[in-house]
C-alpha atoms as a PDB file:
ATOM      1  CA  UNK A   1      38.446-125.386  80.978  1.00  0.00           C
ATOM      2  CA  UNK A   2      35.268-124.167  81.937  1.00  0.00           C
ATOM      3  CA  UNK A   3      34.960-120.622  84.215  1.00  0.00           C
ATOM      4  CA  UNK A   4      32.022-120.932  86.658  1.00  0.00           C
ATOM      5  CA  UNK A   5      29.835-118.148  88.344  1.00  0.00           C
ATOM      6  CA  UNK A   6      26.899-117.771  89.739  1.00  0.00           C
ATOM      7  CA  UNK A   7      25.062-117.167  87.057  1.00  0.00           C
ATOM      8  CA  UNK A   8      25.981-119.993  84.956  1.00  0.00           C
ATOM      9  CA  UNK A   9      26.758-122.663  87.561  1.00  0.00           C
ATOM     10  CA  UNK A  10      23.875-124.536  87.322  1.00  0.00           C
ATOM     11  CA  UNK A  11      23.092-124.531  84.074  1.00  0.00           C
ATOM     12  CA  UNK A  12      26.236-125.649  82.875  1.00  0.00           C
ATOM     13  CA  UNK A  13      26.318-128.432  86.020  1.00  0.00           C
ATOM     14  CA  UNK A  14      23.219-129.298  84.897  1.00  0.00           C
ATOM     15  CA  UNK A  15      23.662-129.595  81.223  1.00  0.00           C
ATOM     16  CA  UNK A  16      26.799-131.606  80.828  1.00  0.00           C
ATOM     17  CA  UNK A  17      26.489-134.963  79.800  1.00  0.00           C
ATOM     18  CA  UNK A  18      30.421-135.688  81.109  1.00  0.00           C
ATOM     19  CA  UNK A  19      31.346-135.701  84.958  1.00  0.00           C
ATOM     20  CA  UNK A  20      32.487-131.978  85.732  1.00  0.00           C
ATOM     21  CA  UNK A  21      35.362-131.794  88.178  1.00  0.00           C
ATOM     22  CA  UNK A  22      35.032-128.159  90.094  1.00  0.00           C
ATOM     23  CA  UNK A  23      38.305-126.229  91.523  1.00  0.00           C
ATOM     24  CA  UNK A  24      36.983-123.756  94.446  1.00  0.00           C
ATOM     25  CA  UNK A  25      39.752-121.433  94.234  1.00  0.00           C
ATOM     26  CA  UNK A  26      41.253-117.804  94.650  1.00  0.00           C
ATOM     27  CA  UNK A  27      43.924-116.102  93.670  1.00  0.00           C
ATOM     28  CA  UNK A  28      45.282-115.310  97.636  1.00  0.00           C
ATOM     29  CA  UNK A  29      45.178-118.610  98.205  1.00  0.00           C
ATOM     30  CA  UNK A  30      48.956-120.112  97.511  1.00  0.00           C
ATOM     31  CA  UNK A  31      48.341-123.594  97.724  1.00  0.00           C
ATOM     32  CA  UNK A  32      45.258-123.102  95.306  1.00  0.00           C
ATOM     33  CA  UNK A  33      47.725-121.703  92.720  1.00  0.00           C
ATOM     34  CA  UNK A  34      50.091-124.215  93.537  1.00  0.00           C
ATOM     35  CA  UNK A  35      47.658-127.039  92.800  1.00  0.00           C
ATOM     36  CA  UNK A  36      45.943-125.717  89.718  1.00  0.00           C
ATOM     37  CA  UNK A  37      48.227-126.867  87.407  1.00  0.00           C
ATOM     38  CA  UNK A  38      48.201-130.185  88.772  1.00  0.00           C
ATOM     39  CA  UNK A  39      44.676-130.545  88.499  1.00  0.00           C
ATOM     40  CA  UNK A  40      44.863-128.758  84.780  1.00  0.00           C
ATOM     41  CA  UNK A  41      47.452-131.653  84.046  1.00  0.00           C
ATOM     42  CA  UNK A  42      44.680-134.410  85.325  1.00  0.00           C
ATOM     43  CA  UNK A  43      42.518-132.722  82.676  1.00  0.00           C
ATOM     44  CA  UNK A  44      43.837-132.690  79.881  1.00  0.00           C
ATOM     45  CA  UNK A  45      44.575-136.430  80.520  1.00  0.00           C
ATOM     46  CA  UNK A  46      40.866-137.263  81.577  1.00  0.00           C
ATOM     47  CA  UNK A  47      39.256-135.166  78.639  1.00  0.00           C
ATOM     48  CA  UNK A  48      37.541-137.664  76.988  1.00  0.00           C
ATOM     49  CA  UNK A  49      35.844-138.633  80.723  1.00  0.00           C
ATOM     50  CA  UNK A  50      35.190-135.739  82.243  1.00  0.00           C
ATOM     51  CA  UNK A  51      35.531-131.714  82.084  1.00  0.00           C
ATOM     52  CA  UNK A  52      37.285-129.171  84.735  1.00  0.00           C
ATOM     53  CA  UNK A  53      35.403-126.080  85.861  1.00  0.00           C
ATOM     54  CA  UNK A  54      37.346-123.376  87.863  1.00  0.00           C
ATOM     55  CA  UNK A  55      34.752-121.166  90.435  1.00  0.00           C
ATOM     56  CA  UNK A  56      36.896-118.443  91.984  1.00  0.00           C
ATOM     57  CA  UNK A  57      35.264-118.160  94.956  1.00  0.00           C
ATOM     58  CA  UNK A  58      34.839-114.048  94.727  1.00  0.00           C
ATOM     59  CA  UNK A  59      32.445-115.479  91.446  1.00  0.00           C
ATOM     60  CA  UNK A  60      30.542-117.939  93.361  1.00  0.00           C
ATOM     61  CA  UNK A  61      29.361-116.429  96.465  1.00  0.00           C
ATOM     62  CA  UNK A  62      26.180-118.094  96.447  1.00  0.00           C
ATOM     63  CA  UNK A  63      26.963-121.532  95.265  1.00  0.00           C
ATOM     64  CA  UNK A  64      29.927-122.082  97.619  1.00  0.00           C
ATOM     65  CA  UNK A  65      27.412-121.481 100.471  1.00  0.00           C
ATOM     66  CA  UNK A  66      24.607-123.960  98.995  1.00  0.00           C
ATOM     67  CA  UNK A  67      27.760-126.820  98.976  1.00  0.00           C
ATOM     68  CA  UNK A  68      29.372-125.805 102.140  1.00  0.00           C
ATOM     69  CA  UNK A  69      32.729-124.245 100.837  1.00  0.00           C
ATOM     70  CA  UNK A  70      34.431-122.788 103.735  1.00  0.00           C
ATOM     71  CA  UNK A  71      37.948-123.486 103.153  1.00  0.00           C
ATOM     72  CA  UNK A  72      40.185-123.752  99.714  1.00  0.00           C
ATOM     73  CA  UNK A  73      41.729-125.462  97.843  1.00  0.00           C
ATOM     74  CA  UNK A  74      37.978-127.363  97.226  1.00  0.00           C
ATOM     75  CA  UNK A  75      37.542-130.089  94.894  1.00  0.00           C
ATOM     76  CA  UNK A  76      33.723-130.963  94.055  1.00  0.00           C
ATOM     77  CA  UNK A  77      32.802-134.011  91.230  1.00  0.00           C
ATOM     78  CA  UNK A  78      29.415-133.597  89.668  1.00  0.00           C
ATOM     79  CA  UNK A  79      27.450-135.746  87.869  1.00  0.00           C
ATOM     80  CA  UNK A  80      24.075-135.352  86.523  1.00  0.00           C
ATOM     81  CA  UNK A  81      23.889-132.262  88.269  1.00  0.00           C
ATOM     82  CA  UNK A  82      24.467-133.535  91.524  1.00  0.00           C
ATOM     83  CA  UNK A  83      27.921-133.848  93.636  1.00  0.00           C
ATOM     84  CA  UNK A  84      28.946-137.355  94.232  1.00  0.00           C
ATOM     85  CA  UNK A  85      32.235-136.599  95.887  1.00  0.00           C
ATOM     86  CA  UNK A  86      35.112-134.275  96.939  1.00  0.00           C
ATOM     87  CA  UNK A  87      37.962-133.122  98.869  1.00  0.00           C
ATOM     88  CA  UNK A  88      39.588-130.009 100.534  1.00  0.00           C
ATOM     89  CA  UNK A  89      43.510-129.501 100.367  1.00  0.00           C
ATOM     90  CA  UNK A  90      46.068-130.137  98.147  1.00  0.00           C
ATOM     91  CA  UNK A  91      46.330-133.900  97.249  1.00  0.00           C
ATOM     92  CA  UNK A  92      49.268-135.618  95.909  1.00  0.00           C
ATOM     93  CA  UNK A  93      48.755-136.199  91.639  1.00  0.00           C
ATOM     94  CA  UNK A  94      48.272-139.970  91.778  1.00  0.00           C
ATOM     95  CA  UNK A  95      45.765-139.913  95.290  1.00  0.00           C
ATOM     96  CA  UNK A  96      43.473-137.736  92.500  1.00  0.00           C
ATOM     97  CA  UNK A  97      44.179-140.627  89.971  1.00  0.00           C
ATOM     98  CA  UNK A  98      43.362-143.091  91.949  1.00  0.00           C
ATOM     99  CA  UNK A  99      40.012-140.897  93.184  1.00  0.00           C
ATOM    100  CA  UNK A 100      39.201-139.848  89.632  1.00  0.00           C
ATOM    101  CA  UNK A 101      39.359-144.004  88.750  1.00  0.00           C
ATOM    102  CA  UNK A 102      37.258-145.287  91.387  1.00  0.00           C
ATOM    103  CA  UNK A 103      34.408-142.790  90.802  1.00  0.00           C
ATOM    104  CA  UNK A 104      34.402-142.796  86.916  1.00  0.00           C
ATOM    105  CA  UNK A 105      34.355-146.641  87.220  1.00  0.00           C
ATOM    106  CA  UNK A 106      31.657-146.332  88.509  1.00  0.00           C
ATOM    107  CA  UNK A 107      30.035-143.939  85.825  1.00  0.00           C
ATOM    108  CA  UNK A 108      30.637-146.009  83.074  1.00  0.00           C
ATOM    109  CA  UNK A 109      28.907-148.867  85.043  1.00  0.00           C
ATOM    110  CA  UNK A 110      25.583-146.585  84.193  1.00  0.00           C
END
């Protein structure tokens, strides 16, 4: 898993060649730490197709303005450096699957 800041945000958005799958989170937030370990689980299932990054938002001050994050649990997909989808909340396990499926279709279209 993959620990964003400010500092490194872009450059690691920028540089990976697989899909990175961000968690805008904090630790006050309950239903962030509730759905961490769902999206860890996701993860380690999707390795091979894409990465998670976690971006506490106390880290990521200035990135969560550029995209807009004003409310957590947020779930941003990159790809070639760009976002190409997301959510806020706490989505059921196989909603994410189903999410996940439909845009990485679509990647390996490319």
């Amino acid at each position: 898993m993959l620990i964003l800041t400010d500092e490194n945000f872009e450059k690691e958005i920028l540089s990976s060649k697989k899909p990175i799958l961000v968690d805008f989170w904090n630790w006050w937030c309950f239903p962030c730490l509730v759905f961490s370990p769902i999206l860890e689980k996701i993860a380690k299932d999707y390795q091979d197709k894409l990465i998670l990054a976690k971006a506490n938002l106390d880290a990521v001050p200035f990135i969560a303005q550029k995209y807009g994050i004003d409310r957590i649990p947020a779930i941003l997909l990159f790809r070639e450096g760009k976002p190409i989808s997301g959510f806020v909340g706490v989505w059921p396990e196989e909603k994410i699957r189903i999410w996940l499926n439909n845009l990485l279709k679509e990647n390996d279209k490319r």
